[in-house]
N, C-alpha and C. Protein backbone atom coordinates (compact mmCIF):
# COMPACT_ATOMS: atom_id res chain seq x y z
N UNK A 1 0.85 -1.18 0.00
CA UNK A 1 0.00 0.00 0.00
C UNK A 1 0.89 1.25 0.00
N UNK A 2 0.58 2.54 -0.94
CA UNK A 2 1.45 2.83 -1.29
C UNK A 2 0.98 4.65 0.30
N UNK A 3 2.51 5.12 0.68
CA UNK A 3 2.17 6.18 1.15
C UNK A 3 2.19 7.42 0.41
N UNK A 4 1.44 7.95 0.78
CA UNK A 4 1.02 9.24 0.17
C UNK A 4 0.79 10.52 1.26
N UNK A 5 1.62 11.69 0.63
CA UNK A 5 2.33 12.84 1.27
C UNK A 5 1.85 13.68 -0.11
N UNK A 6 1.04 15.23 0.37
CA UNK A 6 0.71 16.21 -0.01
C UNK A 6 1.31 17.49 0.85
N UNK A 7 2.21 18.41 -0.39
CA UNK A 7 3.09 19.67 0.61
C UNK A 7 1.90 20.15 0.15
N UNK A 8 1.21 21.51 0.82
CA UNK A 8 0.86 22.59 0.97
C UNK A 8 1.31 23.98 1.20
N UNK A 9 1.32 24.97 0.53
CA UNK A 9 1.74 26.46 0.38
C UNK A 9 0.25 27.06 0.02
N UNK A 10 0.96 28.26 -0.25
CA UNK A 10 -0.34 29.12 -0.41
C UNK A 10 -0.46 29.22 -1.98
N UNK A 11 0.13 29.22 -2.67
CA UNK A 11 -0.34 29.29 -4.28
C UNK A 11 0.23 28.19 -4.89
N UNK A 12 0.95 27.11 -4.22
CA UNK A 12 1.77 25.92 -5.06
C UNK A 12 2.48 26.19 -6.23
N UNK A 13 3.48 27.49 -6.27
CA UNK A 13 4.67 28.00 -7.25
C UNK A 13 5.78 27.66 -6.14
N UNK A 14 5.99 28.19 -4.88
CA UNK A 14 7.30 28.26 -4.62
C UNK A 14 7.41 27.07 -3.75
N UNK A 15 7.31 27.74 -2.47
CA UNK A 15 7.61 26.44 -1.32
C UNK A 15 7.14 25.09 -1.58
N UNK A 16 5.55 24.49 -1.83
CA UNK A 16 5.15 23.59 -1.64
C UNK A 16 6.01 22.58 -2.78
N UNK A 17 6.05 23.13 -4.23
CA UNK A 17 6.76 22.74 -5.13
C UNK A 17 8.21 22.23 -5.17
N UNK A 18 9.12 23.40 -4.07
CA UNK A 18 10.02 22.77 -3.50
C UNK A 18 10.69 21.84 -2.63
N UNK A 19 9.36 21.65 -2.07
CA UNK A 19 9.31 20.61 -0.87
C UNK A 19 9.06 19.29 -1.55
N UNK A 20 8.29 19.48 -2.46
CA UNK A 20 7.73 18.41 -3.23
C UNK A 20 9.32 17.72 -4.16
N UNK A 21 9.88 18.48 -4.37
CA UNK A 21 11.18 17.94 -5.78
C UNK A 21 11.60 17.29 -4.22
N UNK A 22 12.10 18.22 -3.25
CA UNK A 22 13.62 17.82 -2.19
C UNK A 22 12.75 16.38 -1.87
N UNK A 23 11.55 16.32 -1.29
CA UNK A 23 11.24 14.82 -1.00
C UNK A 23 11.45 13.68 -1.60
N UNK A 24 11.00 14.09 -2.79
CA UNK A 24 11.27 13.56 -4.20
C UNK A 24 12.10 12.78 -4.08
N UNK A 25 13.36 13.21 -4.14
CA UNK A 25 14.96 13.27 -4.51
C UNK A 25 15.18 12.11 -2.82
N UNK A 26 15.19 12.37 -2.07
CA UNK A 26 15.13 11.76 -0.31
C UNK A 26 14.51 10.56 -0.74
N UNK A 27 13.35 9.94 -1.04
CA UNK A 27 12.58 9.13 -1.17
C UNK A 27 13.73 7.90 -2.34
N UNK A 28 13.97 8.48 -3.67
CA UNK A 28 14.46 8.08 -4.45
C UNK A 28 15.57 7.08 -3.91
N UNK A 29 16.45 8.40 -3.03
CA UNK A 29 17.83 8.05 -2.34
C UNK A 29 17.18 6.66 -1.23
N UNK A 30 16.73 6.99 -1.10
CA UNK A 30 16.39 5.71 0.14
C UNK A 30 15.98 4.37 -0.19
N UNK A 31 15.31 4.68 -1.79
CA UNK A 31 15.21 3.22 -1.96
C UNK A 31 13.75 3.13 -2.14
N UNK A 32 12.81 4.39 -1.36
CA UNK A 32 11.38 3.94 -1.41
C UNK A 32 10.47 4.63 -2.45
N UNK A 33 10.89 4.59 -3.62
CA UNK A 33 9.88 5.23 -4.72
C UNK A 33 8.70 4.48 -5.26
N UNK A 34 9.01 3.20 -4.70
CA UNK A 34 7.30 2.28 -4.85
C UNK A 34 6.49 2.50 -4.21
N UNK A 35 6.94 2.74 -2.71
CA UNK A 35 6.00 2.45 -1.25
C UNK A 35 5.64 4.40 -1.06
N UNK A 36 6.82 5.58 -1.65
CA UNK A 36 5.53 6.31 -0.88
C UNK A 36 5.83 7.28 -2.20
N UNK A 37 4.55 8.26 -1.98
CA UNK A 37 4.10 9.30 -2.98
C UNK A 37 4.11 10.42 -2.75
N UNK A 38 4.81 11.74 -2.97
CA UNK A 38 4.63 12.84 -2.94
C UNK A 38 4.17 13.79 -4.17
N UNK A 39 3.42 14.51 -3.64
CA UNK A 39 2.77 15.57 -4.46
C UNK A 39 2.34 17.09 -4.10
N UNK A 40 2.15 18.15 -4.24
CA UNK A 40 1.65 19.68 -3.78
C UNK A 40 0.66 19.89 -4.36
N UNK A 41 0.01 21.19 -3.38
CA UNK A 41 -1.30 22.24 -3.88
C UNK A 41 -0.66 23.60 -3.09
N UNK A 42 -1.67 24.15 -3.49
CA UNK A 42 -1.89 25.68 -2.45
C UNK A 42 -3.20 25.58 -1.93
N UNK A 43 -3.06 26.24 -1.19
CA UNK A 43 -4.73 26.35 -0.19
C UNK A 43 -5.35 27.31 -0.85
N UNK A 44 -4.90 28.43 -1.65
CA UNK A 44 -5.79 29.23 -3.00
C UNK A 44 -5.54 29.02 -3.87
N UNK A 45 -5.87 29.58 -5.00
CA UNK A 45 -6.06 28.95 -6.48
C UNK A 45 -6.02 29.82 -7.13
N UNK A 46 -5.24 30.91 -6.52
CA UNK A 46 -4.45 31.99 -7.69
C UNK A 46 -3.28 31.23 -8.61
N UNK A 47 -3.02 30.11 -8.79
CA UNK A 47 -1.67 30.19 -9.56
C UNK A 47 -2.32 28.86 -10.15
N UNK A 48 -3.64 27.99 -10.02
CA UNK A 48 -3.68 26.80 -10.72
C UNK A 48 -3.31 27.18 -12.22
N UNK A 49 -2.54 25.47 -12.85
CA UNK A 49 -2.56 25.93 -14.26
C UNK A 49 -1.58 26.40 -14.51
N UNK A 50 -0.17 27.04 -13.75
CA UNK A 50 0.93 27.76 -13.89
C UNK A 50 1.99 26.52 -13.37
N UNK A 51 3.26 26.87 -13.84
CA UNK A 51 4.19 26.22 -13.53
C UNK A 51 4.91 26.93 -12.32
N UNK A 52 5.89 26.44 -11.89
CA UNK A 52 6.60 26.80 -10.41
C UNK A 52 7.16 27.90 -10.88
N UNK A 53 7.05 29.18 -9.91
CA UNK A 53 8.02 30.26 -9.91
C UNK A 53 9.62 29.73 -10.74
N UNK A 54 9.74 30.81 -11.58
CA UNK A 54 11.17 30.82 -12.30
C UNK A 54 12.42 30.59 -11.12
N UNK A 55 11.78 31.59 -10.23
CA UNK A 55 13.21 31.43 -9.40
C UNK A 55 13.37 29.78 -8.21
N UNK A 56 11.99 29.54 -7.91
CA UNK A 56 12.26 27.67 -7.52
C UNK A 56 12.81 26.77 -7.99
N UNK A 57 12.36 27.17 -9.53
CA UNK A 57 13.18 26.08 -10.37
C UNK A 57 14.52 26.89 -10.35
N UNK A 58 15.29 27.51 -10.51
CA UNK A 58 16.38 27.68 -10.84
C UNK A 58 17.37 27.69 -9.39
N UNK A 59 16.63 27.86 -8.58
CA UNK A 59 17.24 26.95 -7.45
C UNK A 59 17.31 25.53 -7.14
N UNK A 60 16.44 24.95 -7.21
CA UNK A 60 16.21 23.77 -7.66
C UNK A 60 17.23 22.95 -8.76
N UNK A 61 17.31 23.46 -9.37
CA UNK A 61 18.67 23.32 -10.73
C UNK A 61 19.95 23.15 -10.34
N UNK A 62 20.00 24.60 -9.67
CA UNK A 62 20.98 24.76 -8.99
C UNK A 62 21.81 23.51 -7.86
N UNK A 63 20.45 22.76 -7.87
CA UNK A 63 21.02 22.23 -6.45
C UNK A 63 20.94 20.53 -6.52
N UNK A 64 20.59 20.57 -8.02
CA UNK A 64 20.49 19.19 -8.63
C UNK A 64 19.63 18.37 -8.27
N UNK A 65 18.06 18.98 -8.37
CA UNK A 65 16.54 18.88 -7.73
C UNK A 65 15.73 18.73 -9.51
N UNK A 66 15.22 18.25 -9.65
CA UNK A 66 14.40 18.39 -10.75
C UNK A 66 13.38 18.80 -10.52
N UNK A 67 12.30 19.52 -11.17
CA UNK A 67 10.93 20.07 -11.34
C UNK A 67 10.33 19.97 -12.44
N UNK A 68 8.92 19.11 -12.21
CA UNK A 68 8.07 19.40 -13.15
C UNK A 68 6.73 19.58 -12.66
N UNK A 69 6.12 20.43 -13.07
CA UNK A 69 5.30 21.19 -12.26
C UNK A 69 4.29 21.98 -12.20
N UNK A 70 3.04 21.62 -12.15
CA UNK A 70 1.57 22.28 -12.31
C UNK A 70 1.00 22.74 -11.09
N UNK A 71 0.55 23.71 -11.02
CA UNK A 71 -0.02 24.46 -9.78
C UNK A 71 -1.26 23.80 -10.04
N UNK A 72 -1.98 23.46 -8.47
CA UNK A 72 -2.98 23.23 -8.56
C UNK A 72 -3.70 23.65 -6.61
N UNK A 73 -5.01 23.60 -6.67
CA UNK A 73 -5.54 24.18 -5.66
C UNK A 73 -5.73 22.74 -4.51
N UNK A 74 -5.87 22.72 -3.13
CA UNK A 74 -6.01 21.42 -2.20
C UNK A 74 -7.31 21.51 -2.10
N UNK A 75 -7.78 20.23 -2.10
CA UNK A 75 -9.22 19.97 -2.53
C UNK A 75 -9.98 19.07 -0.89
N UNK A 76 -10.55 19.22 -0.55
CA UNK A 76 -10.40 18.80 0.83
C UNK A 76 -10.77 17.44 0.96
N UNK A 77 -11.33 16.91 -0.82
CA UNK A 77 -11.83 15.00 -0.87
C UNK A 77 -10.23 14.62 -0.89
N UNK A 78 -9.36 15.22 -1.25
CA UNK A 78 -7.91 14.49 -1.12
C UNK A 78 -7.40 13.67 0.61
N UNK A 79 -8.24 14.24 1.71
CA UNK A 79 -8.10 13.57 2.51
C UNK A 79 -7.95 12.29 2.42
N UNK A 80 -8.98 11.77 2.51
CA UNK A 80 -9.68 10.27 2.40
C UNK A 80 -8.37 10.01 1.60
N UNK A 81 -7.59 10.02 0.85
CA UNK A 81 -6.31 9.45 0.33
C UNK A 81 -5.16 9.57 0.26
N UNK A 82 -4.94 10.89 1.61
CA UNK A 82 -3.33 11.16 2.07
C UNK A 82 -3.24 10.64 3.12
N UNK A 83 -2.01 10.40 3.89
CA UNK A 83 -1.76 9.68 4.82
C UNK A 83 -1.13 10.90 5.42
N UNK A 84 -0.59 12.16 5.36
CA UNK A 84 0.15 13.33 5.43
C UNK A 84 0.06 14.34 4.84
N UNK A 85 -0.43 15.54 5.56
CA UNK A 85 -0.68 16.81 4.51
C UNK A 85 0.14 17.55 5.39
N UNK A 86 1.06 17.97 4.27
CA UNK A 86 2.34 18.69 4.86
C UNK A 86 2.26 20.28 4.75
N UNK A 87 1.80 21.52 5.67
CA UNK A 87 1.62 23.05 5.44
C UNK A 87 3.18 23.31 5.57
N UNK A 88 3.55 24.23 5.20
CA UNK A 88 4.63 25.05 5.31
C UNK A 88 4.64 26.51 6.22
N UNK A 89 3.81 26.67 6.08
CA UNK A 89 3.61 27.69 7.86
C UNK A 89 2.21 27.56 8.21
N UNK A 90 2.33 28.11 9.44
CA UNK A 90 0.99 28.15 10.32
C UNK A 90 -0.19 28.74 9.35
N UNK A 91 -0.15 29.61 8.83
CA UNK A 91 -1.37 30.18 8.14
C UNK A 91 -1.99 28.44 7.22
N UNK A 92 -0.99 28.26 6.74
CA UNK A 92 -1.70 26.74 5.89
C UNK A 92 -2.09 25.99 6.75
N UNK A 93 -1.17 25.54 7.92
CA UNK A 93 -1.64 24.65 9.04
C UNK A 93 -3.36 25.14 9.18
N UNK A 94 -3.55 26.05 9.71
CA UNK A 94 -4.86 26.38 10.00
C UNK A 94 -6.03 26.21 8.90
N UNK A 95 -5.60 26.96 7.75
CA UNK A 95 -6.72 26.52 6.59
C UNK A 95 -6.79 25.03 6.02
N UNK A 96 -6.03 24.60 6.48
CA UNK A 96 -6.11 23.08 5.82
C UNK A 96 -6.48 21.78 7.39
N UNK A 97 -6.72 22.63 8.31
CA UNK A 97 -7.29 21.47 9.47
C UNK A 97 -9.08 21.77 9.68
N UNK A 98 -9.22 23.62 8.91
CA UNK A 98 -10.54 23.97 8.65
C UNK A 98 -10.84 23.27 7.31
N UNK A 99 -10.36 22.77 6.77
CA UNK A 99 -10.85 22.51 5.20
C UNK A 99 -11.10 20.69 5.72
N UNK A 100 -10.21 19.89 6.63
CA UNK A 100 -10.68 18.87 7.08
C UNK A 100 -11.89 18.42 7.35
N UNK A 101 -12.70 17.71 6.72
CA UNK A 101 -13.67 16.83 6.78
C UNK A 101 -13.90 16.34 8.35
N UNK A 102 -12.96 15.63 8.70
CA UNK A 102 -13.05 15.02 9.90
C UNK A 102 -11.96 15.37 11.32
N UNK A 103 -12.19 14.99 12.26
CA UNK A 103 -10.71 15.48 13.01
C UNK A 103 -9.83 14.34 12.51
N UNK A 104 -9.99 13.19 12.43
CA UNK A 104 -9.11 12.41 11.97
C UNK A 104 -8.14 12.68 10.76
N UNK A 105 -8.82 13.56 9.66
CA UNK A 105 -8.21 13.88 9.05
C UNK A 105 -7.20 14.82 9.12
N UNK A 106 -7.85 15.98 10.28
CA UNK A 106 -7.15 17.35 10.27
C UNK A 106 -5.90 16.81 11.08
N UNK A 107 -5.88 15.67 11.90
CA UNK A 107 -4.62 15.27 12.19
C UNK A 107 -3.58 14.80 11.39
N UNK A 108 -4.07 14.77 10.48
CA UNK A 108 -3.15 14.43 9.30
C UNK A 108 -2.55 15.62 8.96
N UNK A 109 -2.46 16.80 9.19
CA UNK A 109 -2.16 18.09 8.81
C UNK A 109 -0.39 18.15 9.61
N UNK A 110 0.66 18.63 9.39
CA UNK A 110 1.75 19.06 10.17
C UNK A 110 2.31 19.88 9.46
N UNK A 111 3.18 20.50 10.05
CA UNK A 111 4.32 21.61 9.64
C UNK A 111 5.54 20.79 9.57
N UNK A 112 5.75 20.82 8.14
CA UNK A 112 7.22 20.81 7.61
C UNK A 112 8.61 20.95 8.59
N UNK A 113 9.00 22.27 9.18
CA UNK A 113 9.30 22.14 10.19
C UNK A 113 10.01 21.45 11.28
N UNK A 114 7.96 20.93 11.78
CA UNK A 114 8.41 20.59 13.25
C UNK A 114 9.28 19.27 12.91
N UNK A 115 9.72 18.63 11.35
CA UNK A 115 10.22 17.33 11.12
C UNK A 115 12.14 17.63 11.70
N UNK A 116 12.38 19.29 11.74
CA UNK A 116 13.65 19.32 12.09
C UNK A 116 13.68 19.67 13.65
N UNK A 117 14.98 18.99 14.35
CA UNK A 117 14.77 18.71 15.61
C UNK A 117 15.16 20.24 16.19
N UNK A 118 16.77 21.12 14.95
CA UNK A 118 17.04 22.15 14.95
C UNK A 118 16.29 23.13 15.12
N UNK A 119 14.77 23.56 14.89
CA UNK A 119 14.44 24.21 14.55
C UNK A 119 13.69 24.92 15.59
N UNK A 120 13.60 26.31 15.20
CA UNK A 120 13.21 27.02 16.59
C UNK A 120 11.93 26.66 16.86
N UNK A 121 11.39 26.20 18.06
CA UNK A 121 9.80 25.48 17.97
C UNK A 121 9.03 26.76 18.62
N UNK A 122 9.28 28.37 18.24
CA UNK A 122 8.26 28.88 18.39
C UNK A 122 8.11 29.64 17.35
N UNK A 123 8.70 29.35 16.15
CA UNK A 123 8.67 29.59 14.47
C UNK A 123 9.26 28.68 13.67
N UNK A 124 8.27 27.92 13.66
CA UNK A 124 7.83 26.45 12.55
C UNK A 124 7.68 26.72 10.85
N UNK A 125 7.66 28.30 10.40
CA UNK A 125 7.42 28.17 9.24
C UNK A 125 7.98 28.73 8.28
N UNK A 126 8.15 28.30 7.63
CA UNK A 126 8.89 28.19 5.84
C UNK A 126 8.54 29.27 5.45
N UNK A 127 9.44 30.69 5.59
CA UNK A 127 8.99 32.27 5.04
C UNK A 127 8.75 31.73 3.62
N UNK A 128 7.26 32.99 3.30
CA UNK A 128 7.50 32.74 1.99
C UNK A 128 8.36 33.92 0.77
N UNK A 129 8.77 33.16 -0.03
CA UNK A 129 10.54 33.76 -0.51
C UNK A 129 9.44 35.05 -1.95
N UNK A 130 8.18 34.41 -2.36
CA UNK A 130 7.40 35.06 -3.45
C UNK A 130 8.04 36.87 -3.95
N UNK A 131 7.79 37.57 -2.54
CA UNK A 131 7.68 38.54 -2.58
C UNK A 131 9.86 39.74 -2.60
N UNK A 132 10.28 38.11 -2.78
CA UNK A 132 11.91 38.84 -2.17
C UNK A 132 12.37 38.09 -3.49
N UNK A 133 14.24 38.67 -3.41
CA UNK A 133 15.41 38.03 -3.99
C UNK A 133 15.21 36.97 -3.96
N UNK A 134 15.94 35.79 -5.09
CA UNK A 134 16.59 34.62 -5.19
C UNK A 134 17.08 34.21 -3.52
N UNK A 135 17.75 35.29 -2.86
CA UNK A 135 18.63 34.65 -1.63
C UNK A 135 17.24 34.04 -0.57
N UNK A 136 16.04 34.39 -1.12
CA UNK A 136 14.97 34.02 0.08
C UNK A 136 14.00 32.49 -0.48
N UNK A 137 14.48 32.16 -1.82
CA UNK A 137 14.58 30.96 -2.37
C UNK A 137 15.75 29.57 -2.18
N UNK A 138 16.77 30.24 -1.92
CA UNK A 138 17.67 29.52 -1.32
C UNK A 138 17.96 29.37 0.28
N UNK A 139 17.15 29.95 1.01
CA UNK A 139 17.08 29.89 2.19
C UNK A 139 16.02 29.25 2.42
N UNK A 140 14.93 29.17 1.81
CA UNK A 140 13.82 28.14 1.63
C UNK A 140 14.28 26.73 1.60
N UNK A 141 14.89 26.72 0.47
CA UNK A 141 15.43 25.30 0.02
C UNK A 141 16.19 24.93 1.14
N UNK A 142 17.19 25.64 1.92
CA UNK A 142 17.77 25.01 2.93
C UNK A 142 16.87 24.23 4.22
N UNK A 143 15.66 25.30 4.50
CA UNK A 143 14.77 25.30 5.75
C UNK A 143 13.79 23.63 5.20
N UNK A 144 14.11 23.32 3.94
CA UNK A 144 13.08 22.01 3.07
C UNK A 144 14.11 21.01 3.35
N UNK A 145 15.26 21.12 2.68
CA UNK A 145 16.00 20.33 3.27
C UNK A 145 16.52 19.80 4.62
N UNK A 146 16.51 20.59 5.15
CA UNK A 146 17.10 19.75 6.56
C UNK A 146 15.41 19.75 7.41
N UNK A 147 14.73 19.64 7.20
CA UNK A 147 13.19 19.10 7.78
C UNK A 147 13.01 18.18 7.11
N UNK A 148 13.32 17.58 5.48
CA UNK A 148 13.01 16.56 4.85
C UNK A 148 14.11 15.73 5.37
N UNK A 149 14.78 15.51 6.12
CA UNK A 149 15.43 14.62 6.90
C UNK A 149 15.02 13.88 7.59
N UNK A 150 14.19 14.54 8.65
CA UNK A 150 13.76 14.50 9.47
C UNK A 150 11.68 13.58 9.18
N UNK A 151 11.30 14.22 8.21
CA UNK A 151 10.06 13.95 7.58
C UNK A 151 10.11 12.85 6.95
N UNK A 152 11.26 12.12 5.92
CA UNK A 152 11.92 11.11 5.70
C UNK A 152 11.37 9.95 6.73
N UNK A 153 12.65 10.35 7.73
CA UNK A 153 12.19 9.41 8.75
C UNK A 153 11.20 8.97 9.35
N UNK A 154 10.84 9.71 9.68
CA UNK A 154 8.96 9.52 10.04
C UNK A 154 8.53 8.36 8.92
N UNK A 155 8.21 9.05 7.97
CA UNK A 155 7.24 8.46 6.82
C UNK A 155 8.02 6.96 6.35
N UNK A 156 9.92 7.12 6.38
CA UNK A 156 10.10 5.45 6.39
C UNK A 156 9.30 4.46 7.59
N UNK A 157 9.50 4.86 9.31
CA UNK A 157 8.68 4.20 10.11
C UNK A 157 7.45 3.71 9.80
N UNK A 158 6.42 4.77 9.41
CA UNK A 158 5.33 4.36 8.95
C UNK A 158 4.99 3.63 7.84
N UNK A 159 5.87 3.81 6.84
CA UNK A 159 5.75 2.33 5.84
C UNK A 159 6.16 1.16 6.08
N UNK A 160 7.30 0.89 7.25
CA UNK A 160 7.87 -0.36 7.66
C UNK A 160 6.74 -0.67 9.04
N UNK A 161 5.87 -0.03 9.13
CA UNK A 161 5.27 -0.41 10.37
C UNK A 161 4.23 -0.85 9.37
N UNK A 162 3.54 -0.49 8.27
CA UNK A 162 2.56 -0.86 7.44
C UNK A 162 2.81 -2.46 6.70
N UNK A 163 4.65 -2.60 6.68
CA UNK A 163 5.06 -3.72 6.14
C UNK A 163 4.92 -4.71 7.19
N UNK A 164 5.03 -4.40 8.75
CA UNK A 164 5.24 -5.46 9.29
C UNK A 164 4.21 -6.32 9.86
């Protein structure tokens, strides 16, 4: 049974998209590209239909991440078939545990983040880089990476606990 992981951002161009390649790439490395699934949205639907911000991908490039990539909006029947809905800051955390169907589901909701042990636990979230320089795209990518370490792990447990 396969796992399935949805990043969340607010328009699915920058962060969520990036979170989505770095997992990607983690998953690959590990060996588990059968057993789990990653994919993104935004919690609005200003950008469905568009490809990832120029400057994600070219960080992304940069960093030997691939992207391919359609914006699309989080739909709240996607519950019932994620096992993990991943926000990138609190503002998503919140619209996406209101967009939950059930509490069971909205527990399925976490911050990116809290997957790094480093990280300051009274600011959990992934600035968004939209409105700045390239340097606030590559500081993104860093804050994705070293939480997808951490998120990794998790989500291997839970597929070897599903195997056993």
């Amino acid at each position: 049974m396969t796992y399935r992981v949805c990043f969340v951002c607010t328009g699915n161009i920058c962060r969520s998209p990036m979170a989505e390649a770095v997992f990607h790439a983690r998953v690959a490395d590990a060996g588990l590209g059968g057993l789990v699934e990653a994919d993104s949205a935004g919690t609005d639907g200003w950008h469905e239909g568009e490809g990832a911000d120029p400057r994600t991908v070219a960080v992304l490039e940069e960093n030997g991440y691939g992207v391919a990539h359609t914006a699309r909006r989080f739909r709240p029947s996607w519950f019932s078939r994620l096992d993990l809905v991943i926000a990138l800051d609190t503002g998503h955390l919140r619209a996406l545990r209101r967009l939950a169907p059930t509490e069971q589901d909205a527990a399925k909701v976490r911050l990116l983040r809290s997957y790094d042990p480093a990280a300051d636990r009274g600011d959990l979230d992934v600035p968004d880089p939209y409105y700045g320089g390239v340097d606030g795209f590559g500081e993104c990518l860093e804050m994705v990476e070293t939480a997808s370490t951490g998120l990794l792990a998790a989500v291997r447990e839970q597929v070897e606990g599903r195997a056993a």
